[in-house]
N, C-alpha and C. Protein backbone atom coordinates (compact mmCIF):
# COMPACT_ATOMS: atom_id res chain seq x y z
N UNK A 1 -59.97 19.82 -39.68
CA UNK A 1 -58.66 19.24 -39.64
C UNK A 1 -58.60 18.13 -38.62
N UNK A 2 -57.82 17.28 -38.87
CA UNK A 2 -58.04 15.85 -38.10
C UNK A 2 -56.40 16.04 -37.01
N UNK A 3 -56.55 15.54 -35.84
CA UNK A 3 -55.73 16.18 -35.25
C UNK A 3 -54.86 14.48 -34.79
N UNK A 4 -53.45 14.20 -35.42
CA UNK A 4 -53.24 12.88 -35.18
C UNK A 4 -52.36 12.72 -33.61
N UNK A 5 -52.37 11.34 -32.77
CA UNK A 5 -51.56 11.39 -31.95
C UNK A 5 -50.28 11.40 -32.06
N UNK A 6 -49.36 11.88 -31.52
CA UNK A 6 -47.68 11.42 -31.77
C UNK A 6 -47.85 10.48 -30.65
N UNK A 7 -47.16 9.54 -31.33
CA UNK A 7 -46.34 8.51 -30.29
C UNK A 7 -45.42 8.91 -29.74
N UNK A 8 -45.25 9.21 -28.37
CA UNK A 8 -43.99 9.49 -27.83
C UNK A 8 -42.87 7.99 -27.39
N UNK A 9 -42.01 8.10 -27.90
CA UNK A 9 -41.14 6.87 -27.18
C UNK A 9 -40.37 7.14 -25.98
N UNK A 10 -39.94 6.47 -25.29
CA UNK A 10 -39.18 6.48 -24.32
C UNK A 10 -39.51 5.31 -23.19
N UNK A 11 -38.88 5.62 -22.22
CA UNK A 11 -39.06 4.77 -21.39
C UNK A 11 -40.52 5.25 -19.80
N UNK A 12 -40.97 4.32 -19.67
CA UNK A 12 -42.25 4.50 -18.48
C UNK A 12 -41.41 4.57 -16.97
N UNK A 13 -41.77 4.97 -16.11
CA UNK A 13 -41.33 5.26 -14.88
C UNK A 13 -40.89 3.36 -14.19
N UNK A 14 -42.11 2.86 -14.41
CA UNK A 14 -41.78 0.96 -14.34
C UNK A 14 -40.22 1.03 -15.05
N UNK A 15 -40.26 0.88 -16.32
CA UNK A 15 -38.86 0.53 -16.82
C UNK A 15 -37.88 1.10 -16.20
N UNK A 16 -37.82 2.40 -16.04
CA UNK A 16 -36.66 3.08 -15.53
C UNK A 16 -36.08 2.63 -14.36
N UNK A 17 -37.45 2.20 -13.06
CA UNK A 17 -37.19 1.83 -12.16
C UNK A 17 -36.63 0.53 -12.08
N UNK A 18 -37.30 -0.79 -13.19
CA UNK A 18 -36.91 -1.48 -13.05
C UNK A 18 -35.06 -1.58 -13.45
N UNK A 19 -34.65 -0.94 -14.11
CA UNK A 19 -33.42 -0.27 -14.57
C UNK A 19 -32.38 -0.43 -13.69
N UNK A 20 -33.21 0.75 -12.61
CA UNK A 20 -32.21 1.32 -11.66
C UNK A 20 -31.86 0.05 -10.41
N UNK A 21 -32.83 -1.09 -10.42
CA UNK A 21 -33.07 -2.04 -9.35
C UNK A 21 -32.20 -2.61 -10.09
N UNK A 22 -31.62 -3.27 -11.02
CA UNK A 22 -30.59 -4.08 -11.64
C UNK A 22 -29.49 -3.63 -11.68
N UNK A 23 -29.31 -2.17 -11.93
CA UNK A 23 -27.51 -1.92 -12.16
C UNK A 23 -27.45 -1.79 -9.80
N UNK A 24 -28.39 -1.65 -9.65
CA UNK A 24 -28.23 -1.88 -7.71
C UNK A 24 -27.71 -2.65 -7.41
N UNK A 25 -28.43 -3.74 -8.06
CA UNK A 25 -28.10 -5.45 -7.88
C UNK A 25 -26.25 -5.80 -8.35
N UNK A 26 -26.19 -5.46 -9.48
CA UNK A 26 -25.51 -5.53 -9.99
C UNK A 26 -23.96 -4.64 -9.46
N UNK A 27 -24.15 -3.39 -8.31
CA UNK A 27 -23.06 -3.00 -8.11
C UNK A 27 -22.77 -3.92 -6.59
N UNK A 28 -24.23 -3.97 -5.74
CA UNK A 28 -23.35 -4.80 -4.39
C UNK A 28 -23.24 -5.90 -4.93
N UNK A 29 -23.49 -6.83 -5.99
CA UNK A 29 -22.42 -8.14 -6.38
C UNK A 29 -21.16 -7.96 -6.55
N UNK A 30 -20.99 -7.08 -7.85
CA UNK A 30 -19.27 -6.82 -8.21
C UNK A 30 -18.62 -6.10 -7.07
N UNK A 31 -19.26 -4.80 -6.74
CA UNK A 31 -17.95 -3.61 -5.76
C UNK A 31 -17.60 -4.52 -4.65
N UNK A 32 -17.87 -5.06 -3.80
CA UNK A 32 -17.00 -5.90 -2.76
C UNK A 32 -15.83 -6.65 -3.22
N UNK A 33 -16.31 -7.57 -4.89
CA UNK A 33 -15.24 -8.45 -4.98
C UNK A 33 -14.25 -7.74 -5.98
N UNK A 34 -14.50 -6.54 -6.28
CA UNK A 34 -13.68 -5.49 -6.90
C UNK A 34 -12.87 -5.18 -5.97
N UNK A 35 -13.25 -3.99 -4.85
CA UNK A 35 -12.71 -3.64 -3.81
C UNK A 35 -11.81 -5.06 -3.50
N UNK A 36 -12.14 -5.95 -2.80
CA UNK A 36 -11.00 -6.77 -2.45
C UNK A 36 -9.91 -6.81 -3.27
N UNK A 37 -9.84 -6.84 -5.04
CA UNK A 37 -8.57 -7.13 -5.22
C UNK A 37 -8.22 -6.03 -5.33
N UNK A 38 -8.56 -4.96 -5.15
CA UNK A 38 -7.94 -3.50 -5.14
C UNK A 38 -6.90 -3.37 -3.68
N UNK A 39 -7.29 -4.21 -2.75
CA UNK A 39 -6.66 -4.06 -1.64
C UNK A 39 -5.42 -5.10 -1.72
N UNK A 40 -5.96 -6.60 -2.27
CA UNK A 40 -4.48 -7.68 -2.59
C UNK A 40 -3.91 -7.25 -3.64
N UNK A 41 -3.95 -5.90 -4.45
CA UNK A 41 -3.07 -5.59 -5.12
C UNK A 41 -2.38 -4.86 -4.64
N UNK A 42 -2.66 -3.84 -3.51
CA UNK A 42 -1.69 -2.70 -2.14
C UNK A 42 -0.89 -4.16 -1.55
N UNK A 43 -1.20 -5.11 -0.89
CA UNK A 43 -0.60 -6.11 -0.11
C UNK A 43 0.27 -6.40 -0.91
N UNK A 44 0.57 -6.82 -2.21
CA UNK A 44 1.38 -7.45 -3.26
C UNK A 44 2.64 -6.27 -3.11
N UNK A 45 2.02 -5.15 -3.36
CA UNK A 45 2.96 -3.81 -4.05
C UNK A 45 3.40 -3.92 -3.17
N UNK A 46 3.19 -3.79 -1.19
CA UNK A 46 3.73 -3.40 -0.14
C UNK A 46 4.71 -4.55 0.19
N UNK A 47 4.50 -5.89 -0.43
CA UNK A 47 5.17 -6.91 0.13
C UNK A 47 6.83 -6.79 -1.36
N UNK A 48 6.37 -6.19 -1.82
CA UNK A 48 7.49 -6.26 -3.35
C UNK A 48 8.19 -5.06 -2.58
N UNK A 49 7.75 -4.25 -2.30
CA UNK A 49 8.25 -2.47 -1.84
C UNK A 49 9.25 -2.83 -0.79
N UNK A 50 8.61 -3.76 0.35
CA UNK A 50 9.36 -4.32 1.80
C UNK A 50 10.64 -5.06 1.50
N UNK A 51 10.42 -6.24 0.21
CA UNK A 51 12.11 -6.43 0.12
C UNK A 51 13.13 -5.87 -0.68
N UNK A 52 12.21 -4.95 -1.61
CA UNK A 52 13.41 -3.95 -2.23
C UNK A 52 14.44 -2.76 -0.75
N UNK A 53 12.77 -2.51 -0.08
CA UNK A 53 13.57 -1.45 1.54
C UNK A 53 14.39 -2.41 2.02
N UNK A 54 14.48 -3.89 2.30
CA UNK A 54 15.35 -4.71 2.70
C UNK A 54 16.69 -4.87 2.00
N UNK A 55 16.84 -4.57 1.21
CA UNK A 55 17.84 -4.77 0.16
C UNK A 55 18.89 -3.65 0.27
N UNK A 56 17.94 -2.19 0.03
CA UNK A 56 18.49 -1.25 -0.01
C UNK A 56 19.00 -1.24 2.10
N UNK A 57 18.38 -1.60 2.89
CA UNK A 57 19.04 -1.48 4.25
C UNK A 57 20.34 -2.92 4.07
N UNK A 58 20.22 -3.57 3.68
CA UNK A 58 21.56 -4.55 3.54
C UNK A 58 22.63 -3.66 3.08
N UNK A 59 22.38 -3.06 2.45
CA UNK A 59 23.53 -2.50 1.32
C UNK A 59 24.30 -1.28 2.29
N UNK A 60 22.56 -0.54 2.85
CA UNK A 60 23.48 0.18 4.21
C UNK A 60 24.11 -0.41 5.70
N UNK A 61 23.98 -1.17 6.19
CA UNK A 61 24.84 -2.25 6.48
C UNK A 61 25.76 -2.47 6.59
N UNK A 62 26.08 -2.90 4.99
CA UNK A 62 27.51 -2.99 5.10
C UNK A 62 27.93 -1.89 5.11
N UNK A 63 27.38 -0.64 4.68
CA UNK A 63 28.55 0.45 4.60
C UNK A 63 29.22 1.06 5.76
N UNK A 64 28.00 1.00 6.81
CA UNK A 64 27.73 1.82 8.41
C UNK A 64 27.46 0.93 9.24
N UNK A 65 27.26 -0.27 8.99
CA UNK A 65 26.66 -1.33 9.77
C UNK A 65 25.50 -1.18 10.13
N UNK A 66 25.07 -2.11 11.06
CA UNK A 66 23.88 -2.21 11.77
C UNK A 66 23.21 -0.46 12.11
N UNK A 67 22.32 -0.65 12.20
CA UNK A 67 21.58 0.98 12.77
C UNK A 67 21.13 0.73 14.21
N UNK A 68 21.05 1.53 15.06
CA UNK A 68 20.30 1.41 16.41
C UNK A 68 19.18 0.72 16.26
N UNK A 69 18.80 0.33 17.53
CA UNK A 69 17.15 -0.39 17.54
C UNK A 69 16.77 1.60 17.75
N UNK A 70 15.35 1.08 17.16
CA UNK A 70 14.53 2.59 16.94
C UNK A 70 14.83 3.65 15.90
N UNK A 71 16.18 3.22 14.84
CA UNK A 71 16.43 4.30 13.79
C UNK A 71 15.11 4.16 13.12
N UNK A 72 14.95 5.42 12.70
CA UNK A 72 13.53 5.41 11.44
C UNK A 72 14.27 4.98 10.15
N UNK A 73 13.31 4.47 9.04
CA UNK A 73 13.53 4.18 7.82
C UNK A 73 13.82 5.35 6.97
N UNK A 74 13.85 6.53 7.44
CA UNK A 74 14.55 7.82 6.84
C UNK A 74 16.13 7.40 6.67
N UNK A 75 16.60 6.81 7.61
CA UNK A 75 18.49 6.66 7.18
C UNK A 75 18.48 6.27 5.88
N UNK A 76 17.59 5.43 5.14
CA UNK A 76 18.05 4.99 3.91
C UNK A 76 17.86 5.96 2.81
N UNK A 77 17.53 7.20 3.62
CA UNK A 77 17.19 8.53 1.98
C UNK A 77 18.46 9.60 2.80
N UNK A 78 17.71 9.92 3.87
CA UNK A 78 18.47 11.29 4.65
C UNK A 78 19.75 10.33 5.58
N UNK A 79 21.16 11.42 5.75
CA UNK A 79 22.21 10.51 6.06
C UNK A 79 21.91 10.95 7.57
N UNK A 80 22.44 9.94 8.87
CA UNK A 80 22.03 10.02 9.74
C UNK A 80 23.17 10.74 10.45
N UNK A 81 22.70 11.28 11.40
CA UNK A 81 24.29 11.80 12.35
C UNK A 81 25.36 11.28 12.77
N UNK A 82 25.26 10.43 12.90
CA UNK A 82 26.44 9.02 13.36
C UNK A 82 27.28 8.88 12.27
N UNK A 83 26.83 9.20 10.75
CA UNK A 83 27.74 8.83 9.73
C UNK A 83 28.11 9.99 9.36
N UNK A 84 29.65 10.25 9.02
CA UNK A 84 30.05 11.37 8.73
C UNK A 84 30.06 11.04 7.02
N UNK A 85 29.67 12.70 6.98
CA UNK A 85 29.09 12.96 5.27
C UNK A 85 30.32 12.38 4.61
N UNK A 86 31.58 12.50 4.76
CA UNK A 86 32.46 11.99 3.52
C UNK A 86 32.06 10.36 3.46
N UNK A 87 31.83 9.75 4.50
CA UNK A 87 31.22 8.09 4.43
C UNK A 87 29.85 7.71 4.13
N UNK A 88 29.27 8.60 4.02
CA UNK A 88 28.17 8.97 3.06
C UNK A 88 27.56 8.08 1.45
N UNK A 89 27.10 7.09 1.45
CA UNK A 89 27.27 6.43 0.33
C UNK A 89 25.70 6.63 -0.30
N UNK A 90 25.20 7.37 0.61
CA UNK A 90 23.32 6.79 0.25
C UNK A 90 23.60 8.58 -0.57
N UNK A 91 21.96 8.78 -0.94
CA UNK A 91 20.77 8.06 -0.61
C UNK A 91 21.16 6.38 -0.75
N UNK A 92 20.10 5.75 0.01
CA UNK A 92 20.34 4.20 -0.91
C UNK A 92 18.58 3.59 -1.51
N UNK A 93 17.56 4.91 -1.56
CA UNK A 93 16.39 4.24 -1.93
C UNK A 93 16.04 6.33 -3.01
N UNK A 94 15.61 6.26 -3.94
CA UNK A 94 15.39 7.20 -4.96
C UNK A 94 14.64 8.72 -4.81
N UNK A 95 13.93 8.09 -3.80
CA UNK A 95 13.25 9.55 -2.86
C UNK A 95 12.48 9.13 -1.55
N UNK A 96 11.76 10.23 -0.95
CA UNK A 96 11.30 9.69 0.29
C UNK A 96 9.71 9.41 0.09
N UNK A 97 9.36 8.97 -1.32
CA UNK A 97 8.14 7.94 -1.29
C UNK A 97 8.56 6.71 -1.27
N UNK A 98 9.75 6.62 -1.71
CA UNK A 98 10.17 5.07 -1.82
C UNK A 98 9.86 4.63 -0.30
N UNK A 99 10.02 5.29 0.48
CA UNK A 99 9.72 4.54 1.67
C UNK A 99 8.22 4.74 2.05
N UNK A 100 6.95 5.44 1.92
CA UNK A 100 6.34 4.92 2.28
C UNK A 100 5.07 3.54 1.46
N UNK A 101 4.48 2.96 2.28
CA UNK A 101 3.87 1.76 1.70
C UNK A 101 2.24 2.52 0.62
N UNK A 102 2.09 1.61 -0.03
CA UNK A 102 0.67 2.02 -0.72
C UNK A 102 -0.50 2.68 -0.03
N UNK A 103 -0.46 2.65 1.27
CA UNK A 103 -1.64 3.26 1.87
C UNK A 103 -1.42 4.87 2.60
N UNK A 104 0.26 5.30 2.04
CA UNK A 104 0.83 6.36 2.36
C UNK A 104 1.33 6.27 3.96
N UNK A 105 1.89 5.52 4.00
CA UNK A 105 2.30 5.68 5.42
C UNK A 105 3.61 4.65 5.57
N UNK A 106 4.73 5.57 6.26
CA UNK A 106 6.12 5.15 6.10
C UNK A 106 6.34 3.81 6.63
N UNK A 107 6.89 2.69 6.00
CA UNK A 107 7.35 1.67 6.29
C UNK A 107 8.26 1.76 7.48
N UNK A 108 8.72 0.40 8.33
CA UNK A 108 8.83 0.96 9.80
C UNK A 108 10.36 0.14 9.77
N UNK A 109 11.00 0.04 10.54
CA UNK A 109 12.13 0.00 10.13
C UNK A 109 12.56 -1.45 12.10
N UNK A 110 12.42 -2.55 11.96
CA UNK A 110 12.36 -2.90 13.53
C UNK A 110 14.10 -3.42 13.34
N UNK A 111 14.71 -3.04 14.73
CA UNK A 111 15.90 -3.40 15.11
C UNK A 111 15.85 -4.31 16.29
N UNK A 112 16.25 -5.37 16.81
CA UNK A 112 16.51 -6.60 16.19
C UNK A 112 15.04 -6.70 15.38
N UNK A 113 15.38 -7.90 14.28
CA UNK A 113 14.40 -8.39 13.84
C UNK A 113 13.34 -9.43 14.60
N UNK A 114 12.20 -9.33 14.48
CA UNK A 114 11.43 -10.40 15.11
C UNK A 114 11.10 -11.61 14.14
N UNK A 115 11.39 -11.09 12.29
CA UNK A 115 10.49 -12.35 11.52
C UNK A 115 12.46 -12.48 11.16
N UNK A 116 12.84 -11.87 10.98
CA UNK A 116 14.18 -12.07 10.00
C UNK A 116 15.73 -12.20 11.20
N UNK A 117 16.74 -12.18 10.80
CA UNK A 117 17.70 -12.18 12.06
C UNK A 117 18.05 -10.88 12.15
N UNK A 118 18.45 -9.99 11.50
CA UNK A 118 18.91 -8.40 12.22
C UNK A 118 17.94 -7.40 12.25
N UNK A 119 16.96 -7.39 11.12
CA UNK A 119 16.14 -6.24 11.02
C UNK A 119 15.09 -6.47 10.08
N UNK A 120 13.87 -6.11 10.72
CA UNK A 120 12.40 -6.14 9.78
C UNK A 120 12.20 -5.04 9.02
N UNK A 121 11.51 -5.13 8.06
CA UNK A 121 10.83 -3.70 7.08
C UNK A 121 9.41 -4.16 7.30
N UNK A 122 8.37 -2.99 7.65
CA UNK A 122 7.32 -3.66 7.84
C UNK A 122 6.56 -2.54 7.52
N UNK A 123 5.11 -3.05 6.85
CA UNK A 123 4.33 -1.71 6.92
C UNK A 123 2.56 -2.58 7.72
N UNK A 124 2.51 -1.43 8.42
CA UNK A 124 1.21 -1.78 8.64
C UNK A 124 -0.18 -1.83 8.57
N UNK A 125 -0.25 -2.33 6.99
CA UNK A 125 -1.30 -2.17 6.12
C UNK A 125 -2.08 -1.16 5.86
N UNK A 126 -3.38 -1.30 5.61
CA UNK A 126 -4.35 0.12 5.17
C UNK A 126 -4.72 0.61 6.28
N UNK A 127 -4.82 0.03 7.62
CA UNK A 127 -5.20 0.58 8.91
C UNK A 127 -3.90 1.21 9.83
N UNK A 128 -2.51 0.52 9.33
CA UNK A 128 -1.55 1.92 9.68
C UNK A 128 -1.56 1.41 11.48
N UNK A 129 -2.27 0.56 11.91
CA UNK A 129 -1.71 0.31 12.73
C UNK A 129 -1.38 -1.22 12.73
N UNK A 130 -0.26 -1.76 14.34
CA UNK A 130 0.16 -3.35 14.75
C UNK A 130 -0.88 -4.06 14.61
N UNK A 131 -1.05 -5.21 13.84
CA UNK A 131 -1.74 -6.27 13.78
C UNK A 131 -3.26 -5.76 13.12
N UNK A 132 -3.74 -6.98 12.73
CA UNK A 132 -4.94 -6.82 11.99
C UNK A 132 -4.79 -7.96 11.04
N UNK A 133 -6.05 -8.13 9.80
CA UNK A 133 -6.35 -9.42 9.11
C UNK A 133 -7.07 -8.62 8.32
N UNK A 134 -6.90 -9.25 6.93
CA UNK A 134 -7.06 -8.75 5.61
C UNK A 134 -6.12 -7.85 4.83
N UNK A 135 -7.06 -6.41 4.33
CA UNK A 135 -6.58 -5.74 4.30
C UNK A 135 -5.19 -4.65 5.01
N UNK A 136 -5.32 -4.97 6.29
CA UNK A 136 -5.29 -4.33 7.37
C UNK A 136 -3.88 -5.42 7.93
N UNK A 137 -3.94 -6.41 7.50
CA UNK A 137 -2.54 -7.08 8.09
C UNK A 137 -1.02 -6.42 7.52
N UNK A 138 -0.59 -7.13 9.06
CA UNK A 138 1.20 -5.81 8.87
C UNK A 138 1.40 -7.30 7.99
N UNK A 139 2.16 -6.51 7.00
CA UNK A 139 3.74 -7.00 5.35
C UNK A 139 4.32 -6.64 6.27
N UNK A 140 5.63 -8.02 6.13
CA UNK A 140 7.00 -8.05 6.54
C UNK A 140 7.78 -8.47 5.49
N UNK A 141 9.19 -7.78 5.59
CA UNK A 141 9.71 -8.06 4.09
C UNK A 141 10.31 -9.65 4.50
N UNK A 142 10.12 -10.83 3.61
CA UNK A 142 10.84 -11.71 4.06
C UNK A 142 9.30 -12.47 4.59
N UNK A 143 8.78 -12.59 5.04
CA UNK A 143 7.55 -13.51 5.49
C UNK A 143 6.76 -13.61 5.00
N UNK A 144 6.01 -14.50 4.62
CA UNK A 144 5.02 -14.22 4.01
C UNK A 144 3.55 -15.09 4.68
């Protein structure tokens, strides 16, 4: 009996490798310039989010006026002590994610304003803290 070879197909350890060296190549080209607009799309949302919180604090404002320097951005969900519940007009924002920014962390609420005349909405980017560049820079509602 004559005993024939099978051809096996597939791929050689070379190909595979060479394979794996291209989709390599191929992820540190794209993932950086991916990642970046993943982050100017948080900056966009946080800067759209900052003048809707501006809007909704105008509106409280007029009802209660001005807030202390140092109120948190909670007055615009939870009513604050100073206002008695029958004058009560809020919530004035839908729940208490509305206030914080895309990187989960509560938008800040500054009394006097430093970019605007009475009061800033500000979040301080993906690093959550004052100042920084890029990703990481504080949104002010109103500045851009």
């Amino acid at each position: 009996m004559e005993r024939r070879k099978q051809n096996r197909r597939g791929f050689t350890i070379i190909e595979a490798l060479v394979i794996v060296i291209i989709l390599g190549v191929l992820a540190a080209v794209v993932g950086p310039r991916l990642l970046s607009r993943i982050g100017q799309s948080k900056q966009a949302v946080a800067q759209s989010n900052a003048a809707a919180l501006s809007s909704a604090m105008k509106l409280f404002s007029a009802d209660h006026g001005l807030p202390e320097a140092g109120s948190p951005i909670t007055i615009l969900y939870e009513r604050p002590s100073y206002v008695e519940e029958s004058a009560w007009n809020g919530p004035y924002v839908d729940s208490m994610d509305a206030l914080k920014d895309p990187w989960g962390n509560l938008f800040v609420l500054v009394i006097p304003g430093q970019h605007n005349v009475d009061f800033d909405i500000m979040s301080y980017g993906a690093d959550g803290v004052s100042g920084g560049e890029g990703d990481n820079a504080d949104i002010i509602a109103g500045k851009r």
